[in-house]
PDB file of N, CA and C in Angstrom:
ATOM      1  N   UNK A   1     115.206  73.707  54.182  1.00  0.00           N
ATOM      2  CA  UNK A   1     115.939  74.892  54.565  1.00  0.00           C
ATOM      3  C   UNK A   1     114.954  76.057  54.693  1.00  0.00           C
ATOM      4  N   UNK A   2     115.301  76.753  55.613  1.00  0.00           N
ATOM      5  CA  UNK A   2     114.246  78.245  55.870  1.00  0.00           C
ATOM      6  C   UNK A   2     115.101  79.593  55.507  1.00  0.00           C
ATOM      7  N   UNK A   3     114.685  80.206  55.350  1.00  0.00           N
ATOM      8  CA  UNK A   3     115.152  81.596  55.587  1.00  0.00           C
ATOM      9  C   UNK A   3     114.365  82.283  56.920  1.00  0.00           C
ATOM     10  N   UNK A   4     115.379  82.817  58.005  1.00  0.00           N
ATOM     11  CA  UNK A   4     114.778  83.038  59.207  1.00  0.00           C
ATOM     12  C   UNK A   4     115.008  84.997  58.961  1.00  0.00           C
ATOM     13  N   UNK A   5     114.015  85.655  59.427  1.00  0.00           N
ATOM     14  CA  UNK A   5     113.936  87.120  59.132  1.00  0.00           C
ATOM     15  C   UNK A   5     113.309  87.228  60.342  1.00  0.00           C
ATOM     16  N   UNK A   6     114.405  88.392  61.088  1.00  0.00           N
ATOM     17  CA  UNK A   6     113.885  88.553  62.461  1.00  0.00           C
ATOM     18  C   UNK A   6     114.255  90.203  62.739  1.00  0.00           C
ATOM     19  N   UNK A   7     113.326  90.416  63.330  1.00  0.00           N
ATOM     20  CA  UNK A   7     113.499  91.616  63.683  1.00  0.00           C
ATOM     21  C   UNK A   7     113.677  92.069  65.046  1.00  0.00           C
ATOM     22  N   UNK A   8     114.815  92.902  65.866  1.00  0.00           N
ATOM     23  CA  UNK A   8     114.838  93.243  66.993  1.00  0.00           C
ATOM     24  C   UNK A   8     115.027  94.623  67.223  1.00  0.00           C
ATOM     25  N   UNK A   9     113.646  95.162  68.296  1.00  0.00           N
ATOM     26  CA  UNK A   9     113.701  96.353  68.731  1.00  0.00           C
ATOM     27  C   UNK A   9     113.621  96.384  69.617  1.00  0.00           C
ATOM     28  N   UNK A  10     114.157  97.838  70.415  1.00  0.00           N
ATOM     29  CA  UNK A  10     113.768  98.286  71.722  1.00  0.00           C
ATOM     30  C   UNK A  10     112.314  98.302  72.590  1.00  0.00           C
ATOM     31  N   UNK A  11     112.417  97.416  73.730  1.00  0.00           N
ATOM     32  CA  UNK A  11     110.553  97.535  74.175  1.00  0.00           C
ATOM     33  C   UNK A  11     110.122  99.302  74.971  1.00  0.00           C
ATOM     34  N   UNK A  12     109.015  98.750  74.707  1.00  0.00           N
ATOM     35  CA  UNK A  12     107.922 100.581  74.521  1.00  0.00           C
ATOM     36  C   UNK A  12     108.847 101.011  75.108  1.00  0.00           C
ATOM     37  N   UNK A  13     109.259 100.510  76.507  1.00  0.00           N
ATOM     38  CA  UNK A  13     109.470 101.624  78.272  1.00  0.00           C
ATOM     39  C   UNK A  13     110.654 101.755  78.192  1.00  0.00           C
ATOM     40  N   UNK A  14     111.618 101.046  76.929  1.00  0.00           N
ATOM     41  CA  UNK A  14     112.605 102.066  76.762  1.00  0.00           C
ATOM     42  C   UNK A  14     113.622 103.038  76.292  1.00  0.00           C
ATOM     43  N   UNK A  15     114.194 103.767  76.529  1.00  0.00           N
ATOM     44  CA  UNK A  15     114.021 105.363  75.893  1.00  0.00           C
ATOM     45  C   UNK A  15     115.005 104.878  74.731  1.00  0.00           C
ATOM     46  N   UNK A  16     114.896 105.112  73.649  1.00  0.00           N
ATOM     47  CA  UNK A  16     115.762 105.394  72.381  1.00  0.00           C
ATOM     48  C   UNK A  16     116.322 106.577  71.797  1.00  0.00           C
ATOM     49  N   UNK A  17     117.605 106.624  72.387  1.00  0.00           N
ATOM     50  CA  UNK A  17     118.423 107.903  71.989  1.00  0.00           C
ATOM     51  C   UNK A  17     118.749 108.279  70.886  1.00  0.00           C
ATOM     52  N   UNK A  18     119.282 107.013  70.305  1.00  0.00           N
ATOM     53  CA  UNK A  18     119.383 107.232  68.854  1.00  0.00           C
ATOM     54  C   UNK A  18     118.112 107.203  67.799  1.00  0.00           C
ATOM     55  N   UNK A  19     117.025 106.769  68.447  1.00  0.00           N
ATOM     56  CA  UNK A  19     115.588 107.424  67.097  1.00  0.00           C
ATOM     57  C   UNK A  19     115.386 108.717  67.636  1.00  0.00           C
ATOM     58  N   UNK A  20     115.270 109.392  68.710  1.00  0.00           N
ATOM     59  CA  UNK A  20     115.740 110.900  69.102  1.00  0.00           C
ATOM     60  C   UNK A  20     116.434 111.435  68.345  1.00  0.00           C
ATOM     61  N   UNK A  21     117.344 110.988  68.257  1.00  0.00           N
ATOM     62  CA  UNK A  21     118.448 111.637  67.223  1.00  0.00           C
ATOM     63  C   UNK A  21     118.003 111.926  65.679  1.00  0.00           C
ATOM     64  N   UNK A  22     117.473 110.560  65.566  1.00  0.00           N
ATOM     65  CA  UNK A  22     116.997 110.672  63.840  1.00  0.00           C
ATOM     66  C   UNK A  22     115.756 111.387  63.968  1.00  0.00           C
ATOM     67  N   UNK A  23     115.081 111.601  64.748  1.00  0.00           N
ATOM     68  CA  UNK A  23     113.724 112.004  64.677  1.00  0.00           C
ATOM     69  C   UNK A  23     113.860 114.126  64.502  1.00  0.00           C
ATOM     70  N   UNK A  24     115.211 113.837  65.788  1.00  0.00           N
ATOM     71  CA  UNK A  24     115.447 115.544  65.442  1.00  0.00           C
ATOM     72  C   UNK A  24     116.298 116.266  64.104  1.00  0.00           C
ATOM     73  N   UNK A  25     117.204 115.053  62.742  1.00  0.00           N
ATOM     74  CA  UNK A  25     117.115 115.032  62.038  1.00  0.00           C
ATOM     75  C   UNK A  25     116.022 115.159  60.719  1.00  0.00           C
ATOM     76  N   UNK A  26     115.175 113.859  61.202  1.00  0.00           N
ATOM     77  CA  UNK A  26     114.218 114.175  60.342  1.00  0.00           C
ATOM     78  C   UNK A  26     113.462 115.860  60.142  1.00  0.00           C
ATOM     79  N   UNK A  27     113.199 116.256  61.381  1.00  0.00           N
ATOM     80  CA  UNK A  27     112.667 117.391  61.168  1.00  0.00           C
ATOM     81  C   UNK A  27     113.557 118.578  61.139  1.00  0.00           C
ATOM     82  N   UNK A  28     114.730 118.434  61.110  1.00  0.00           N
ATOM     83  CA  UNK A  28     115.389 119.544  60.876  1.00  0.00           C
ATOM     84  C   UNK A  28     115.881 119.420  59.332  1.00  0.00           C
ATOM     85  N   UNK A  29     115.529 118.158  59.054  1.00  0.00           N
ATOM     86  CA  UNK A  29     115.388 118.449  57.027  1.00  0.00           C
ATOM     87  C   UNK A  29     113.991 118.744  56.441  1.00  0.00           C
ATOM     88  N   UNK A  30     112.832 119.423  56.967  1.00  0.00           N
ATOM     89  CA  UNK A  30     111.542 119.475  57.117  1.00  0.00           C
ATOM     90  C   UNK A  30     110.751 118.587  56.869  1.00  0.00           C
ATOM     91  N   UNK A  31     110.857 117.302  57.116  1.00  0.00           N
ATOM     92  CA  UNK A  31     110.020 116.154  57.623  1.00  0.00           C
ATOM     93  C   UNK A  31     109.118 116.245  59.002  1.00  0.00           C
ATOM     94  N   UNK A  32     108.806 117.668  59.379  1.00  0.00           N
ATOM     95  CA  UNK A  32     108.113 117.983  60.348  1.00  0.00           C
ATOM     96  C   UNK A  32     106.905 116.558  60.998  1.00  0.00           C
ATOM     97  N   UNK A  33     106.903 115.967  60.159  1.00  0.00           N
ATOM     98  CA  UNK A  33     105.498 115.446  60.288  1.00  0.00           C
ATOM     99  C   UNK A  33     105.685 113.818  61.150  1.00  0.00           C
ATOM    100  N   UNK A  34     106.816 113.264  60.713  1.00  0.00           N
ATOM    101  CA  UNK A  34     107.502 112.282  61.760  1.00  0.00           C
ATOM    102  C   UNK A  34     107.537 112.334  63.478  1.00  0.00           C
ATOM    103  N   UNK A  35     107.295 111.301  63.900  1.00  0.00           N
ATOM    104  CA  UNK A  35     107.215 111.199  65.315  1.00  0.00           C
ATOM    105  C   UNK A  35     107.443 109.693  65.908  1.00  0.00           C
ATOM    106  N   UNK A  36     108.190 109.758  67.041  1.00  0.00           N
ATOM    107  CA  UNK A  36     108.319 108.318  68.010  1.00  0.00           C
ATOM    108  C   UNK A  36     109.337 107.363  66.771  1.00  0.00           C
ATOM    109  N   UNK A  37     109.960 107.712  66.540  1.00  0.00           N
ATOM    110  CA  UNK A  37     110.817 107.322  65.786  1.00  0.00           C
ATOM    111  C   UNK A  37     111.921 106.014  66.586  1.00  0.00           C
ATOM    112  N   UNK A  38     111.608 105.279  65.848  1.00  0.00           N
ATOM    113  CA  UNK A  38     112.790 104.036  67.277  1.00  0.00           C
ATOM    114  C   UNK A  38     113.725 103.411  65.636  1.00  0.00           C
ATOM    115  N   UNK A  39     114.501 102.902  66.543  1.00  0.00           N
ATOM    116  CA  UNK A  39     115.645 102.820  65.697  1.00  0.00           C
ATOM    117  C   UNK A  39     115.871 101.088  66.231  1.00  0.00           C
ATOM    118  N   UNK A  40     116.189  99.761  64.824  1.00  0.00           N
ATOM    119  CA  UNK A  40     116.302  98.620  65.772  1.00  0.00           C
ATOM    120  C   UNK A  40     117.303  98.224  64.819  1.00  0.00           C
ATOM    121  N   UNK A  41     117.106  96.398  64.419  1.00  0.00           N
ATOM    122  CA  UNK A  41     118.279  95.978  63.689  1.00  0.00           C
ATOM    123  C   UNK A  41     117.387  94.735  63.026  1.00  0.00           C
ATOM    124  N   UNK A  42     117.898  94.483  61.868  1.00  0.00           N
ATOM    125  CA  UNK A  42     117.137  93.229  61.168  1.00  0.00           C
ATOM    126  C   UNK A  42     118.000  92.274  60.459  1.00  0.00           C
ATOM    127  N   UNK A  43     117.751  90.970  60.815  1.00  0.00           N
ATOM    128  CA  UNK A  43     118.961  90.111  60.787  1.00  0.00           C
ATOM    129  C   UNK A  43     117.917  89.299  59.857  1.00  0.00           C
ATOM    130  N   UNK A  44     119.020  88.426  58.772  1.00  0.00           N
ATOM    131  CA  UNK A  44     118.783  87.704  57.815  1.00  0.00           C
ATOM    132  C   UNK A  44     119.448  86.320  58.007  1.00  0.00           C
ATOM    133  N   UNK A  45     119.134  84.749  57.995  1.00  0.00           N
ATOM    134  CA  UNK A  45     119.953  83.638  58.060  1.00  0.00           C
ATOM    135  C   UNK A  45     119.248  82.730  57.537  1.00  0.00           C
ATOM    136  N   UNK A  46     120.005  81.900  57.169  1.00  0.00           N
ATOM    137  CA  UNK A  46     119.362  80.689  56.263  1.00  0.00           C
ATOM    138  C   UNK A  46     119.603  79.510  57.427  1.00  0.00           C
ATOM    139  N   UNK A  47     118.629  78.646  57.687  1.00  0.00           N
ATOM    140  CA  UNK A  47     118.475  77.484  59.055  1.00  0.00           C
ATOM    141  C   UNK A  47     118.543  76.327  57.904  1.00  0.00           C
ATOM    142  N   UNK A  48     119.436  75.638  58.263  1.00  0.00           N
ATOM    143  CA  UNK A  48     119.196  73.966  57.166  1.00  0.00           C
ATOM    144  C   UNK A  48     118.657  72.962  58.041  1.00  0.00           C
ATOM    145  N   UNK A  49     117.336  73.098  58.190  1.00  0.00           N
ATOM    146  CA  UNK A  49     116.616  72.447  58.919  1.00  0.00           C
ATOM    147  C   UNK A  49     115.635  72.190  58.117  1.00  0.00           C
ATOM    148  N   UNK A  50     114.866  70.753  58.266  1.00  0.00           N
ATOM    149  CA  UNK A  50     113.703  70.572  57.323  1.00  0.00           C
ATOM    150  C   UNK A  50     112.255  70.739  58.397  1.00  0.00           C
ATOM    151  N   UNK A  51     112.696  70.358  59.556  1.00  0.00           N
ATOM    152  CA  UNK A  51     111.214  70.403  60.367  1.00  0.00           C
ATOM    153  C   UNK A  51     111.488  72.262  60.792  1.00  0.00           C
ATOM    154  N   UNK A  52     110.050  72.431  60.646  1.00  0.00           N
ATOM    155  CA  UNK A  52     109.523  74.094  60.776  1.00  0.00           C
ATOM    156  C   UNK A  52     109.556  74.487  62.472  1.00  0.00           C
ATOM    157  N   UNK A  53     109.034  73.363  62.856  1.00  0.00           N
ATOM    158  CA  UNK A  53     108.625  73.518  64.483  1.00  0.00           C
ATOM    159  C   UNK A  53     110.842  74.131  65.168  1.00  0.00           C
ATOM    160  N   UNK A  54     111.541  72.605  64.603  1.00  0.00           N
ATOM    161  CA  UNK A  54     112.979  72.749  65.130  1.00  0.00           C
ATOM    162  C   UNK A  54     113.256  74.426  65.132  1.00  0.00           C
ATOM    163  N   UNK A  55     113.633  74.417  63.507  1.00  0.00           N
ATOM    164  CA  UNK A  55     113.895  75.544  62.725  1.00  0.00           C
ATOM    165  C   UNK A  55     113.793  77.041  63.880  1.00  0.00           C
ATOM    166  N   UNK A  56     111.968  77.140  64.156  1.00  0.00           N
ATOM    167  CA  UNK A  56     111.583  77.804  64.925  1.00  0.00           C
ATOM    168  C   UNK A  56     112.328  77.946  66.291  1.00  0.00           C
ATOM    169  N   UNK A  57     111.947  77.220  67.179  1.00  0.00           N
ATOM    170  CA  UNK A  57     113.255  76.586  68.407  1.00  0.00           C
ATOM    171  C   UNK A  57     114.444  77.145  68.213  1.00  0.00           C
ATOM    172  N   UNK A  58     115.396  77.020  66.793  1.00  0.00           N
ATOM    173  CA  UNK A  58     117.290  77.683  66.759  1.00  0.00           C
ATOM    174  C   UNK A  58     116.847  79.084  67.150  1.00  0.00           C
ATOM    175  N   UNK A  59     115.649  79.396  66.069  1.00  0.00           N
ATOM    176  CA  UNK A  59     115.337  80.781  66.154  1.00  0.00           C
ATOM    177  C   UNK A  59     115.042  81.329  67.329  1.00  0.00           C
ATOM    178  N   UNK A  60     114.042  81.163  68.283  1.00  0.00           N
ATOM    179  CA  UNK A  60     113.865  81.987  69.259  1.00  0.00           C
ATOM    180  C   UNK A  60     115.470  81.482  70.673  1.00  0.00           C
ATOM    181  N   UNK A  61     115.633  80.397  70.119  1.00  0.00           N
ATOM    182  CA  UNK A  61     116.893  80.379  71.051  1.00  0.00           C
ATOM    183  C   UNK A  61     118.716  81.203  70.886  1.00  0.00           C
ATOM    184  N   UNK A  62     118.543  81.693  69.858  1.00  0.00           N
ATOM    185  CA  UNK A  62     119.228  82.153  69.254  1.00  0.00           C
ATOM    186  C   UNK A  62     119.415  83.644  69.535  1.00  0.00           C
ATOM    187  N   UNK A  63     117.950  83.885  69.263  1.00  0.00           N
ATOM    188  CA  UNK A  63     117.504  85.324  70.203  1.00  0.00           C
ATOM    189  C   UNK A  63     117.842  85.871  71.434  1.00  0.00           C
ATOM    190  N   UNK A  64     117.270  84.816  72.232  1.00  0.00           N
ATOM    191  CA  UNK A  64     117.382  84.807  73.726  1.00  0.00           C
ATOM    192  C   UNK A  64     118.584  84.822  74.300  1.00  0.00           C
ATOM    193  N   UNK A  65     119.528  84.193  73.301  1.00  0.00           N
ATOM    194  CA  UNK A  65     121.112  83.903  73.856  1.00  0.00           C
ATOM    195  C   UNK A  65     121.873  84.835  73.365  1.00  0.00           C
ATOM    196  N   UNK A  66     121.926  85.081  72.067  1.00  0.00           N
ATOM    197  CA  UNK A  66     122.877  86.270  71.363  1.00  0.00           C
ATOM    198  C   UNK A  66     121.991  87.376  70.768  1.00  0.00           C
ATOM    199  N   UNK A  67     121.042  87.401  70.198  1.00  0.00           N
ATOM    200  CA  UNK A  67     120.502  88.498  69.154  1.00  0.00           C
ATOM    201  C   UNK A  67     120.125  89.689  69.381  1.00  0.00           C
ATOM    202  N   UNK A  68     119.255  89.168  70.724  1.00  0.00           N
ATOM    203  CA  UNK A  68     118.424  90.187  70.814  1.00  0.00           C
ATOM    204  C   UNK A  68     118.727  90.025  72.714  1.00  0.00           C
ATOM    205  N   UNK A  69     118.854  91.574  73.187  1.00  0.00           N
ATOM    206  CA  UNK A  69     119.190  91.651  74.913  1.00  0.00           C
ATOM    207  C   UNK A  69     117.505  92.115  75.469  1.00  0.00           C
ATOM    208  N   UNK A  70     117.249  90.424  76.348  1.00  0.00           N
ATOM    209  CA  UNK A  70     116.110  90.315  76.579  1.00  0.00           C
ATOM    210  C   UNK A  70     115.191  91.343  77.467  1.00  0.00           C
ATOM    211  N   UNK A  71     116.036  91.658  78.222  1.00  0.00           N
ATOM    212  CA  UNK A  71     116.155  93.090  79.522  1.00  0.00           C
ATOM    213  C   UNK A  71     114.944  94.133  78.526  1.00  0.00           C
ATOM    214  N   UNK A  72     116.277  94.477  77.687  1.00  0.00           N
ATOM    215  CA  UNK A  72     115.319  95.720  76.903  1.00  0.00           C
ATOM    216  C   UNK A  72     115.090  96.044  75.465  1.00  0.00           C
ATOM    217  N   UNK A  73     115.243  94.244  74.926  1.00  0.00           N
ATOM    218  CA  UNK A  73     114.491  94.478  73.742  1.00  0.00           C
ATOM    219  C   UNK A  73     113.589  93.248  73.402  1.00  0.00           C
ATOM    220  N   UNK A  74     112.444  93.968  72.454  1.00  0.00           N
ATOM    221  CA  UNK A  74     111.869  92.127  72.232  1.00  0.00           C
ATOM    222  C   UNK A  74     111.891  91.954  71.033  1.00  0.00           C
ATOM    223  N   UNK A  75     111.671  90.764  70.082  1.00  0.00           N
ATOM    224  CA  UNK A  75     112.076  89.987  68.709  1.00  0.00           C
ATOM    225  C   UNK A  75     111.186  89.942  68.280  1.00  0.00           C
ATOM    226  N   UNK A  76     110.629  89.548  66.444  1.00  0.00           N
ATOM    227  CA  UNK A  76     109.595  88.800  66.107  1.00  0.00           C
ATOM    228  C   UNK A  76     110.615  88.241  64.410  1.00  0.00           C
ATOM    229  N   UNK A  77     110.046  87.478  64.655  1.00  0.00           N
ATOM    230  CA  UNK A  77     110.717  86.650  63.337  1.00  0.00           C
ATOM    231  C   UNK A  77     109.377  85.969  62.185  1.00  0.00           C
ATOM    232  N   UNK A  78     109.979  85.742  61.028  1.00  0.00           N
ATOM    233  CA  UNK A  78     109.270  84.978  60.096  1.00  0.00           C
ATOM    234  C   UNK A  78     110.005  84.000  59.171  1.00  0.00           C
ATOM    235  N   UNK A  79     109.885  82.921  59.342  1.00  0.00           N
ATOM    236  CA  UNK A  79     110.414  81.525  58.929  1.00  0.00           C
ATOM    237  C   UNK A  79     109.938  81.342  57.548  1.00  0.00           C
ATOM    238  N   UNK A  80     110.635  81.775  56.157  1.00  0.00           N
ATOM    239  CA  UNK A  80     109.897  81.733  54.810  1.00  0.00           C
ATOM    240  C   UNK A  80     110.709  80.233  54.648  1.00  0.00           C
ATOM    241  N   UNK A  81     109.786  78.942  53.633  1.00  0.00           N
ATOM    242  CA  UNK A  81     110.544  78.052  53.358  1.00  0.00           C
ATOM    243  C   UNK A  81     111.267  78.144  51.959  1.00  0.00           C
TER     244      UNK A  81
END
């Protein structure tokens, strides 16, 4: 069994309204010093799979299909056993 930890954010080129948002938060509580602030989502699942290679495979297919919207965001994950 794995624990799959993946992370999905917005890619560079595109614009994030909502870390805008937090970013003009941050500094309007004087956190002046913050910048480029992006905002994403981090997903946690347990894979009952014993081969690492498979495991890997649910994972990035999983991504590609539901997790993460390939257009304008990209993934990175880490497979702990």
């Amino acid at each position: 069994m794995f624990k799959a930890k993946i992370k999905v954010t917005l890619k560079d080129a595109v614009l994030d309204p909502q870390g805008k948002a937090v970013e003009g938060a941050l500094h309007s509580l004087k956190y002046v010093h913050t910048s480029h602030v992006r905002i994403g989502k981090y997903i946690e699942m347990k894979i009952r799979e014993k081969d690492e290679k498979k495991a890997a495979e649910q994972v990035e297919e999983m991504c590609k299909k539901l997790l993460a919207n390939p257009v304008i965001e990209k993934f990175e994950y880490e497979l702990v056993k």
